[in-house]
PDB file of N, CA and C in Angstrom:
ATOM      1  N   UNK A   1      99.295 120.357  97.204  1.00  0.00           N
ATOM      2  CA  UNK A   1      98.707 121.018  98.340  1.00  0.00           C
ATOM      3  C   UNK A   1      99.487 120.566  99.567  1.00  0.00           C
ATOM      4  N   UNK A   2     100.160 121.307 100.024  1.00  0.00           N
ATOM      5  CA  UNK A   2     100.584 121.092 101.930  1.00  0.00           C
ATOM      6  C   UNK A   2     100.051 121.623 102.668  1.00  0.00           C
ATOM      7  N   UNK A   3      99.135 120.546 104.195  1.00  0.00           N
ATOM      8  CA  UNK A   3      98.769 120.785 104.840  1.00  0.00           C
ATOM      9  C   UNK A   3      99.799 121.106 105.878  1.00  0.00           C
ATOM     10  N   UNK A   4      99.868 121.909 106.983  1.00  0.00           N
ATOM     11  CA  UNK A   4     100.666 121.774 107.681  1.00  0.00           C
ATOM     12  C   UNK A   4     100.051 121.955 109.362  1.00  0.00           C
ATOM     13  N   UNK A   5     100.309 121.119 110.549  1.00  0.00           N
ATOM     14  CA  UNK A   5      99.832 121.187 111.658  1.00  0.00           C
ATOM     15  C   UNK A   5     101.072 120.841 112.623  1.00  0.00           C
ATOM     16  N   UNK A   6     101.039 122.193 113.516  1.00  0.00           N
ATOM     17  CA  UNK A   6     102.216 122.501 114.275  1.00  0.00           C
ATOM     18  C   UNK A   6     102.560 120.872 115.161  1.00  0.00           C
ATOM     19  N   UNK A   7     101.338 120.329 115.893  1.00  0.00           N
ATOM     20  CA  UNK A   7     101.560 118.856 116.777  1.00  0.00           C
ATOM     21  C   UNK A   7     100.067 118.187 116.396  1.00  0.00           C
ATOM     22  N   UNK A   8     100.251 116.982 116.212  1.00  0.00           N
ATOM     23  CA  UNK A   8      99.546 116.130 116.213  1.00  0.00           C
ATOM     24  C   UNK A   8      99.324 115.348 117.255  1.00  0.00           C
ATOM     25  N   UNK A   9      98.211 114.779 117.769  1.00  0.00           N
ATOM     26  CA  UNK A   9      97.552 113.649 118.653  1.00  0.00           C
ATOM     27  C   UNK A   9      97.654 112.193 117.710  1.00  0.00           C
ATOM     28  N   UNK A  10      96.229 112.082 117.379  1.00  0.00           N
ATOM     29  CA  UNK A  10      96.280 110.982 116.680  1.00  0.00           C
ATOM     30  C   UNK A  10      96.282 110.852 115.564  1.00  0.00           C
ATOM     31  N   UNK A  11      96.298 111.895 114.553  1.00  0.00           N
ATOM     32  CA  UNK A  11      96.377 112.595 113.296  1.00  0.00           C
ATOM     33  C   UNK A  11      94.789 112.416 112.751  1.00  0.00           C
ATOM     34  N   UNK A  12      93.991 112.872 113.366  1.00  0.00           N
ATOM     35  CA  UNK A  12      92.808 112.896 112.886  1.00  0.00           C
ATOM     36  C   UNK A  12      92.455 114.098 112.091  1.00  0.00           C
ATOM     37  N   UNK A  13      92.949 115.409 112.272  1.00  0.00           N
ATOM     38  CA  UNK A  13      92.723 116.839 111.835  1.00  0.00           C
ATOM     39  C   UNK A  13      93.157 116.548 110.748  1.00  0.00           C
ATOM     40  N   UNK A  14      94.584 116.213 110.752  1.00  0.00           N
ATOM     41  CA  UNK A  14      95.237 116.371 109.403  1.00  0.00           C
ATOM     42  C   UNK A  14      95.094 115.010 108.419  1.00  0.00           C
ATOM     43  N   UNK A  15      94.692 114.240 108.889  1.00  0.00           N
ATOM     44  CA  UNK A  15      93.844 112.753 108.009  1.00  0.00           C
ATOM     45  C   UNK A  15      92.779 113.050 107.218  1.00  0.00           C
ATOM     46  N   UNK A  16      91.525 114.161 108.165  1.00  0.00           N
ATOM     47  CA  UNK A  16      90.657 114.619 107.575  1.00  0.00           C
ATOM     48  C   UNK A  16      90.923 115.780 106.403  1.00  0.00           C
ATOM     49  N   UNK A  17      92.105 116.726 106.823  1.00  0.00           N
ATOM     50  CA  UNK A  17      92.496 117.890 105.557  1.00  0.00           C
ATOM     51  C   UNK A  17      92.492 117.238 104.488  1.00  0.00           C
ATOM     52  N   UNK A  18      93.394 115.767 104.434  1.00  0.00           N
ATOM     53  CA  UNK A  18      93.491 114.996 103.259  1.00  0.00           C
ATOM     54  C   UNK A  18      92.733 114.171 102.697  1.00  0.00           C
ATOM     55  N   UNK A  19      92.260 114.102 103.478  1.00  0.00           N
ATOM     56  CA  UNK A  19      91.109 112.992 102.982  1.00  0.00           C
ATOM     57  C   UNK A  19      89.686 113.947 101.955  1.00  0.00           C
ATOM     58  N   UNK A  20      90.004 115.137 102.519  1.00  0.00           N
ATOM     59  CA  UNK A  20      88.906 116.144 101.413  1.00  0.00           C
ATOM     60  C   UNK A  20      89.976 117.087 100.680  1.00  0.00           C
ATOM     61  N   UNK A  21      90.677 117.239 100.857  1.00  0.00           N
ATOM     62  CA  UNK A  21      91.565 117.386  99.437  1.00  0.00           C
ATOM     63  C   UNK A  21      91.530 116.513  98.476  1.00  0.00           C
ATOM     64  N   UNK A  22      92.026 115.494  98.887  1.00  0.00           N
ATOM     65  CA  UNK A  22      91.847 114.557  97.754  1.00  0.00           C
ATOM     66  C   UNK A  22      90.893 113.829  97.098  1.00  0.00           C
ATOM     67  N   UNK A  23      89.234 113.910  98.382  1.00  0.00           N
ATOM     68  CA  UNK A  23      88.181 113.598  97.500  1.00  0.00           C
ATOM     69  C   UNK A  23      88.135 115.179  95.708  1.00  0.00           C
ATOM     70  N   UNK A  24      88.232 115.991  96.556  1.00  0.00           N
ATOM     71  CA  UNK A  24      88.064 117.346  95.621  1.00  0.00           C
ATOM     72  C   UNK A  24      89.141 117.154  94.433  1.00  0.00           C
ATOM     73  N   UNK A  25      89.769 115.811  94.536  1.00  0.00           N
ATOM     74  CA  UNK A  25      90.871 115.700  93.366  1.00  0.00           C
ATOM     75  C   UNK A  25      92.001 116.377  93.098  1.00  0.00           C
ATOM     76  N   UNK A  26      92.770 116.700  94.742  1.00  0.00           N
ATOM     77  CA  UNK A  26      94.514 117.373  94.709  1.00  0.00           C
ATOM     78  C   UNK A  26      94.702 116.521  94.182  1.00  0.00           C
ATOM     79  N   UNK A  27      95.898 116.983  93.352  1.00  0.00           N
ATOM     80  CA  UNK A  27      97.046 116.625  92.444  1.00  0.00           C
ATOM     81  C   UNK A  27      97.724 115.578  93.610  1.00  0.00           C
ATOM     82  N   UNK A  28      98.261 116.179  94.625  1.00  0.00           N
ATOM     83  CA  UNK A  28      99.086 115.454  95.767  1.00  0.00           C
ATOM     84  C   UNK A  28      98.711 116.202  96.682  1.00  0.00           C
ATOM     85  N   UNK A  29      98.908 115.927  97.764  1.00  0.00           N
ATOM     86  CA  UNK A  29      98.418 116.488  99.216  1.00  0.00           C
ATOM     87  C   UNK A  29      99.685 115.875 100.016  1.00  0.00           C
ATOM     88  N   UNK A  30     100.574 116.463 100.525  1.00  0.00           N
ATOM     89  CA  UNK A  30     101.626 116.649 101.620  1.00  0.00           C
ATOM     90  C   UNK A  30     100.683 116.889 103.175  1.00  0.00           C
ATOM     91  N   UNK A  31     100.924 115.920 104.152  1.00  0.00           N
ATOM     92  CA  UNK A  31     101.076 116.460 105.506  1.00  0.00           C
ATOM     93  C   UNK A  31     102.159 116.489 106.173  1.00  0.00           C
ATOM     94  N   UNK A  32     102.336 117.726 106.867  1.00  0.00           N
ATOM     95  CA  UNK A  32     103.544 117.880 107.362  1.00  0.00           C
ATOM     96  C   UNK A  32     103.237 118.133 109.189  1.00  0.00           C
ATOM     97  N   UNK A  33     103.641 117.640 110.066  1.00  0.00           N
ATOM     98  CA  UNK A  33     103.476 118.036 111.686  1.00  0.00           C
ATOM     99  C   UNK A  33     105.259 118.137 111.826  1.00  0.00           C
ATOM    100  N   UNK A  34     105.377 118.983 113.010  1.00  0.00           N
ATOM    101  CA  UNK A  34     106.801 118.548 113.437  1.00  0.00           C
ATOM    102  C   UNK A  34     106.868 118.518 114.670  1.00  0.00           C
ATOM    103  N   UNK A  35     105.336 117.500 115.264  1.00  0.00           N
ATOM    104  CA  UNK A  35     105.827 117.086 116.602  1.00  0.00           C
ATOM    105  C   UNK A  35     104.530 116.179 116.537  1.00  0.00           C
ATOM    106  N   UNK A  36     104.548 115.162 117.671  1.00  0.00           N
ATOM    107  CA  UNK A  36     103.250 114.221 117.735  1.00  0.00           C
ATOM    108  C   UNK A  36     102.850 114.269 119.265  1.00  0.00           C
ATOM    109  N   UNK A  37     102.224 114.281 120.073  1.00  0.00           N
ATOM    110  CA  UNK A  37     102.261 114.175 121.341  1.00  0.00           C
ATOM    111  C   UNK A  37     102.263 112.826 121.467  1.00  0.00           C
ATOM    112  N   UNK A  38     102.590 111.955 122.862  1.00  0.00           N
ATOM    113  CA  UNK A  38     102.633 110.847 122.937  1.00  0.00           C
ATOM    114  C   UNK A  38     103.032 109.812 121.735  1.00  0.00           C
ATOM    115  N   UNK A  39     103.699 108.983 122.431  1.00  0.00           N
ATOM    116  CA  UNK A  39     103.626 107.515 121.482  1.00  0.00           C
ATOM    117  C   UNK A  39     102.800 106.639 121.277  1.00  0.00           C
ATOM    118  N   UNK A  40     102.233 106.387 120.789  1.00  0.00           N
ATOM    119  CA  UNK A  40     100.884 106.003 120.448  1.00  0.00           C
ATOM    120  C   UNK A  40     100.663 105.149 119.336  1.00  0.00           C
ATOM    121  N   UNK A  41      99.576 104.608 119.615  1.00  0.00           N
ATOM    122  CA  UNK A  41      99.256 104.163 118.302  1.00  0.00           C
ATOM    123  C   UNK A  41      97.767 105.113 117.356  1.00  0.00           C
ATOM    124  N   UNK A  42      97.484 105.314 116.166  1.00  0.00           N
ATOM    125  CA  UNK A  42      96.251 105.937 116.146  1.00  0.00           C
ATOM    126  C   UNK A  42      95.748 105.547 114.565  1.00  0.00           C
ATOM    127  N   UNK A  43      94.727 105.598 114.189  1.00  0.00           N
ATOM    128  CA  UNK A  43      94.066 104.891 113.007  1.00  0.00           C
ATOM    129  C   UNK A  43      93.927 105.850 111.640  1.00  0.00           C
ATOM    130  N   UNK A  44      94.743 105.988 110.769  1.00  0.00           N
ATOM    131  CA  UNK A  44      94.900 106.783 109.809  1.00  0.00           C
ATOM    132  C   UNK A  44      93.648 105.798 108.871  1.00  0.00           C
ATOM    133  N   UNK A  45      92.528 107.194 108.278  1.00  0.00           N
ATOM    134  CA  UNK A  45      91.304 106.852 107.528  1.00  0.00           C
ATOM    135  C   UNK A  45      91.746 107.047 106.046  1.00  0.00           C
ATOM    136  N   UNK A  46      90.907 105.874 105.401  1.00  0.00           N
ATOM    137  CA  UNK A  46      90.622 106.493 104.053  1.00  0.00           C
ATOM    138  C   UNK A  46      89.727 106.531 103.686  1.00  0.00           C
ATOM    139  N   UNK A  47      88.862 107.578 102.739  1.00  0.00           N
ATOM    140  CA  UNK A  47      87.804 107.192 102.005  1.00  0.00           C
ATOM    141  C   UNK A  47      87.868 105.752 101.090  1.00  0.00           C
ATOM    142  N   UNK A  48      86.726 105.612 101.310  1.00  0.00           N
ATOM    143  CA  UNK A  48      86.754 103.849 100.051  1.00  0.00           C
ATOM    144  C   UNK A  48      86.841 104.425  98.670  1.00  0.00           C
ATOM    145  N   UNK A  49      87.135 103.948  97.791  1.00  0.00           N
ATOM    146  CA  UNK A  49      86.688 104.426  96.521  1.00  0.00           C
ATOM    147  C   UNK A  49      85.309 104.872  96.072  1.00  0.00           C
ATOM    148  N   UNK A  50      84.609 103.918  96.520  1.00  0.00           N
ATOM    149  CA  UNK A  50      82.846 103.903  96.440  1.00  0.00           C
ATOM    150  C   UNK A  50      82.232 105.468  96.778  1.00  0.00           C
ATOM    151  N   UNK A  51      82.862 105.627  97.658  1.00  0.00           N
ATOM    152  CA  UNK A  51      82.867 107.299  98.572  1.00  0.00           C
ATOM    153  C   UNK A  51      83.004 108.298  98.088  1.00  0.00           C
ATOM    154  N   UNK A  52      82.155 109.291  97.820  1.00  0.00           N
ATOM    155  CA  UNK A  52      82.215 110.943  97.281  1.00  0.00           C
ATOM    156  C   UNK A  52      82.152 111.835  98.542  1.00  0.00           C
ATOM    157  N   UNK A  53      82.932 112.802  98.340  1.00  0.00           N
ATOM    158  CA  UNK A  53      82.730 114.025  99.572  1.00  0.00           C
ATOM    159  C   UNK A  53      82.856 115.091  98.601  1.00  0.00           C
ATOM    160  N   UNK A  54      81.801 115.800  98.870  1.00  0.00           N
ATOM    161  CA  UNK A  54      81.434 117.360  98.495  1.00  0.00           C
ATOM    162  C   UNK A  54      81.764 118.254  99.673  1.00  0.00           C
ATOM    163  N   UNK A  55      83.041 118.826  99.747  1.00  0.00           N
ATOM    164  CA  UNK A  55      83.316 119.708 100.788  1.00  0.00           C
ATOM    165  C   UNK A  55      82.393 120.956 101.565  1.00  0.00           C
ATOM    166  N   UNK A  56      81.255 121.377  99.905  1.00  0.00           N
ATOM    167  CA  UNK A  56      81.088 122.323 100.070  1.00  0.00           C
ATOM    168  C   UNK A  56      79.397 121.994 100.647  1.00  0.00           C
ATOM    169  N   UNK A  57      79.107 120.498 100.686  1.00  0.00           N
ATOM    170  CA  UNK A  57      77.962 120.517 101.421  1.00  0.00           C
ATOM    171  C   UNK A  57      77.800 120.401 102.799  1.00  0.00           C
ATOM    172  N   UNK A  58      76.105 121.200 103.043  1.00  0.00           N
ATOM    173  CA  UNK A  58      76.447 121.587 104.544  1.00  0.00           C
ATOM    174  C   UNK A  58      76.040 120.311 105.467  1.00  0.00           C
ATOM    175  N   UNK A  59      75.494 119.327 105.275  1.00  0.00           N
ATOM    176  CA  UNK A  59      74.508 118.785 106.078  1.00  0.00           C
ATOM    177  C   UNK A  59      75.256 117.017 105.341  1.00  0.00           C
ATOM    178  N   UNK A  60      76.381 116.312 105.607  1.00  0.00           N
ATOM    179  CA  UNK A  60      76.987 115.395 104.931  1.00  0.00           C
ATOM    180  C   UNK A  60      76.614 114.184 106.318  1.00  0.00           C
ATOM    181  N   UNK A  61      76.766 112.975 106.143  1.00  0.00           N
ATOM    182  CA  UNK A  61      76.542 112.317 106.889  1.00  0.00           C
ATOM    183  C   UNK A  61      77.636 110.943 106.285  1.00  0.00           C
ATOM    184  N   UNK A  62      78.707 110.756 106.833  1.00  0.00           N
ATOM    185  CA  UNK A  62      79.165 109.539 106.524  1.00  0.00           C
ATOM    186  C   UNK A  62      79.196 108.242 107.745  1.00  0.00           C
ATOM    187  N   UNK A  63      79.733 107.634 107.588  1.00  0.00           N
ATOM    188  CA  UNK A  63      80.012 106.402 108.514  1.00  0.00           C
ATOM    189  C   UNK A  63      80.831 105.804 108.275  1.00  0.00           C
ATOM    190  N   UNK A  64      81.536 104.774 109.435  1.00  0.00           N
ATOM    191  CA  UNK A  64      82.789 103.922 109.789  1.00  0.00           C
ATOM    192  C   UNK A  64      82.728 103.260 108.311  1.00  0.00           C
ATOM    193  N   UNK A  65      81.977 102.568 107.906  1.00  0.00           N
ATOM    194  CA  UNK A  65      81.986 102.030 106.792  1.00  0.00           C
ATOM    195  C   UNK A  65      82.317 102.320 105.541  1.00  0.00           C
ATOM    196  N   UNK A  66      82.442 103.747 105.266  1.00  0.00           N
ATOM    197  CA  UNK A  66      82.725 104.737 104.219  1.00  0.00           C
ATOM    198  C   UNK A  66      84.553 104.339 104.031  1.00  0.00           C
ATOM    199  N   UNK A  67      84.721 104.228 105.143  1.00  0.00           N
ATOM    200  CA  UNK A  67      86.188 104.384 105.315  1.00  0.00           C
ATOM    201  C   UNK A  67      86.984 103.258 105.370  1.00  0.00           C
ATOM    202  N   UNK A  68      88.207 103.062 104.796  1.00  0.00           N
ATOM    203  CA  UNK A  68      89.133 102.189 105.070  1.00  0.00           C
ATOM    204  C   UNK A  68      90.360 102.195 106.223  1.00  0.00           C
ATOM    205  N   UNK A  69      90.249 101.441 106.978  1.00  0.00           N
ATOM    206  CA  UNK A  69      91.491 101.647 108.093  1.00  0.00           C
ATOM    207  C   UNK A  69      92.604 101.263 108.081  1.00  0.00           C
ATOM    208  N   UNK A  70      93.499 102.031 108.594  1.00  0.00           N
ATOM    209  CA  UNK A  70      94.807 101.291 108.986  1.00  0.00           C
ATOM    210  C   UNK A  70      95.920 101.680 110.216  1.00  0.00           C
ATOM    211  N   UNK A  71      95.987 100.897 110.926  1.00  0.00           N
ATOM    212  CA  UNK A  71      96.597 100.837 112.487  1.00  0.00           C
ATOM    213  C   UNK A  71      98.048 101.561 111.994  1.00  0.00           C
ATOM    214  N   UNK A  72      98.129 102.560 112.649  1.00  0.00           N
ATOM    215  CA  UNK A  72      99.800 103.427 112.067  1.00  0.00           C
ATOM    216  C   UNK A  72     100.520 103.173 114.139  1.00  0.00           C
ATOM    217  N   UNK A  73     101.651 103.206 113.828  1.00  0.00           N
ATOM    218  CA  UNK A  73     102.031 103.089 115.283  1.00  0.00           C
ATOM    219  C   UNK A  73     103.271 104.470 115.186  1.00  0.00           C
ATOM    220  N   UNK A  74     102.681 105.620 116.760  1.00  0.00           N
ATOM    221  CA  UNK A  74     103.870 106.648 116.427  1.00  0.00           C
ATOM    222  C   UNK A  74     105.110 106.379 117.315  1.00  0.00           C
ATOM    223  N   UNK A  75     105.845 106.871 116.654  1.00  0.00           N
ATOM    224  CA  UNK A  75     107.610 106.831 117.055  1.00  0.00           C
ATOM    225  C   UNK A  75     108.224 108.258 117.369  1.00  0.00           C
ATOM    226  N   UNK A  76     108.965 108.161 118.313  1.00  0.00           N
ATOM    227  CA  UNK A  76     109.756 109.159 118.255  1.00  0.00           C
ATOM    228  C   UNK A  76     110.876 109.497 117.590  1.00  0.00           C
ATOM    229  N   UNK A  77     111.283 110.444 116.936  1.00  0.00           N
ATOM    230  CA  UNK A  77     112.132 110.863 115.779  1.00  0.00           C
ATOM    231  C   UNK A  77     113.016 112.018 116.277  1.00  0.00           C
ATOM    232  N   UNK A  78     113.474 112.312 115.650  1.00  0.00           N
ATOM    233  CA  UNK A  78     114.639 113.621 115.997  1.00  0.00           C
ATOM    234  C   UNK A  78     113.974 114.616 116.051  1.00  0.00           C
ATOM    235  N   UNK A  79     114.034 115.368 116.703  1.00  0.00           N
ATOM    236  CA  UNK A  79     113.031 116.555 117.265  1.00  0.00           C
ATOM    237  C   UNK A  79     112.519 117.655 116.566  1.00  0.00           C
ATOM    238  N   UNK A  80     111.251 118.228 116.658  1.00  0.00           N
ATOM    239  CA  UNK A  80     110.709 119.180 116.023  1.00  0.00           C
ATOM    240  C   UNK A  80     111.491 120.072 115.128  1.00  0.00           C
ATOM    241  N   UNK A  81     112.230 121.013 116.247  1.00  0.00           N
ATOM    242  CA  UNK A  81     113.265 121.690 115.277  1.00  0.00           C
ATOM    243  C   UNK A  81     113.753 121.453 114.076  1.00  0.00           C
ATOM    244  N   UNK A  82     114.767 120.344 114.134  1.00  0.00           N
ATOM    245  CA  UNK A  82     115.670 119.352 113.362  1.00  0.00           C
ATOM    246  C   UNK A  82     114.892 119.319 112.277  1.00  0.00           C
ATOM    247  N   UNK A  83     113.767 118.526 112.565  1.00  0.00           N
ATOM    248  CA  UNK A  83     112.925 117.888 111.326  1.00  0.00           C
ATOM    249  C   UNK A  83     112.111 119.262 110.213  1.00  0.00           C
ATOM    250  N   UNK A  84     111.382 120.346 110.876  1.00  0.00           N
ATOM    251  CA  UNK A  84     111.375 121.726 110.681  1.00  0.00           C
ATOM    252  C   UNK A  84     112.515 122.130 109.773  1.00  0.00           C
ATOM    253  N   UNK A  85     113.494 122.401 109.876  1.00  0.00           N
ATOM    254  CA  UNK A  85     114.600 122.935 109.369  1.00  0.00           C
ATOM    255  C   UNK A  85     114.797 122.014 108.044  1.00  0.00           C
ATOM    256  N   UNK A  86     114.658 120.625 108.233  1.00  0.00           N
ATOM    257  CA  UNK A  86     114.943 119.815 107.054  1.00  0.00           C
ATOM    258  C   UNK A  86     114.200 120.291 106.373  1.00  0.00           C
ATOM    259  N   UNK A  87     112.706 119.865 106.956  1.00  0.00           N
ATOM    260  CA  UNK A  87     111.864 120.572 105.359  1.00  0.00           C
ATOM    261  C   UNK A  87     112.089 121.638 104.843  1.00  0.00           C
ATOM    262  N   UNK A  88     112.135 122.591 105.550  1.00  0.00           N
ATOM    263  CA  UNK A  88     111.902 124.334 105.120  1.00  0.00           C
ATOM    264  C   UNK A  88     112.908 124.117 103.845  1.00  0.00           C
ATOM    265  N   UNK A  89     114.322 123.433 104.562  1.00  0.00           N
ATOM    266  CA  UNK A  89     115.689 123.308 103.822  1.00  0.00           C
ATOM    267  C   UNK A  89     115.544 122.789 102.216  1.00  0.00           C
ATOM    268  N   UNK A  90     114.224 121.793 102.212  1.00  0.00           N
ATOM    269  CA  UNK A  90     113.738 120.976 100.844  1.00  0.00           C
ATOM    270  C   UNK A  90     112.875 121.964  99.787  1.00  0.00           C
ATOM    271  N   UNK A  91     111.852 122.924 100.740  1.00  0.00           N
ATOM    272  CA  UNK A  91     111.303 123.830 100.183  1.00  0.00           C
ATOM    273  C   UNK A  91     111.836 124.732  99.600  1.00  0.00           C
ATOM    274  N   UNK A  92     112.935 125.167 100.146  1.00  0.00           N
ATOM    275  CA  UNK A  92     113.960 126.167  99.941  1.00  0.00           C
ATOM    276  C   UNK A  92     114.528 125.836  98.352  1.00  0.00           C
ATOM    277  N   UNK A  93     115.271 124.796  98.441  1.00  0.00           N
ATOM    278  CA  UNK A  93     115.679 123.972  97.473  1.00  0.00           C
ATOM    279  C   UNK A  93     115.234 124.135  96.331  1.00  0.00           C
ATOM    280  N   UNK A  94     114.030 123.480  96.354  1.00  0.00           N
ATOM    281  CA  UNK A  94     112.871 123.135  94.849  1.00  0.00           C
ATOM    282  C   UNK A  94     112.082 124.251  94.562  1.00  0.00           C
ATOM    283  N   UNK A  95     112.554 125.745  95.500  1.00  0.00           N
ATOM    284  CA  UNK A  95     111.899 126.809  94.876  1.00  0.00           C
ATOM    285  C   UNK A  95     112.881 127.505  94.010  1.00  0.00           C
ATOM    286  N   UNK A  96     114.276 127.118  94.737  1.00  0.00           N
ATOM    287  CA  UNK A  96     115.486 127.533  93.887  1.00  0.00           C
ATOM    288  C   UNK A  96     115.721 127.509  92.270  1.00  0.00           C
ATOM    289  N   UNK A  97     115.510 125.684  92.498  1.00  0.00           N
ATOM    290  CA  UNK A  97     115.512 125.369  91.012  1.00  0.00           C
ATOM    291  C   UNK A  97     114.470 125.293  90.138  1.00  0.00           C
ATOM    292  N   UNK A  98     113.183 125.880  90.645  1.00  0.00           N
ATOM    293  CA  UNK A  98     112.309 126.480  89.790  1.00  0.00           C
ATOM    294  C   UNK A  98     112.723 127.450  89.202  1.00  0.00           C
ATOM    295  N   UNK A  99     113.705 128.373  89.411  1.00  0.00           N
ATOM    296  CA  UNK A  99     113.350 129.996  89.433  1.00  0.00           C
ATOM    297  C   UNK A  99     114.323 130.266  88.039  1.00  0.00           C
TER     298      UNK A  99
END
């Protein structure tokens, strides 16, 4: 499964895509951004093991405690474009030699 989100803040949107993909048991889950705003630091979550998420319920209630943390620090990298083009370039690739 690839998520993909044009810019990221603190990667909370796309922490959460993965974090319920993979409770629902993806195979692998890819996130891909090709830009971050600011340099920053920001707290990438995990579910604990202990932890079930049912995507499809309406009324879920978790807490800080559910989750495991870890302090990620962002960097600046070679620019959107650049990095864009690489992937597409990888996708491109591994659809090739499927075919």
């Amino acid at each position: 499964m690839i998520v993909f989100d044009d810019f990221t803040t603190e990667g909370k949107s796309i922490g959460w895509a993965r974090t319920l993909l993979t409770s629902v048991k993806a195979e692998q889950v890819i996130a891909l951004t090709i830009g971050k705003y600011r340099d920053s630091r920001h707290t990438a979550y995990q579910l604990r093991p202990s932890t079930t998420v049912d995507p499809f319920e309406v009324n879920y209630h978790l807490a800080a405690t559910n989750f495991a943390t870890t302090a990620v620090t962002g960097a600046a990298g070679p620019g959107p474009d650049d990095a864009l083009k690489a992937t597409m370039s990888r996708f491109i690739a591994a659809a090739r030699s499927t075919d």
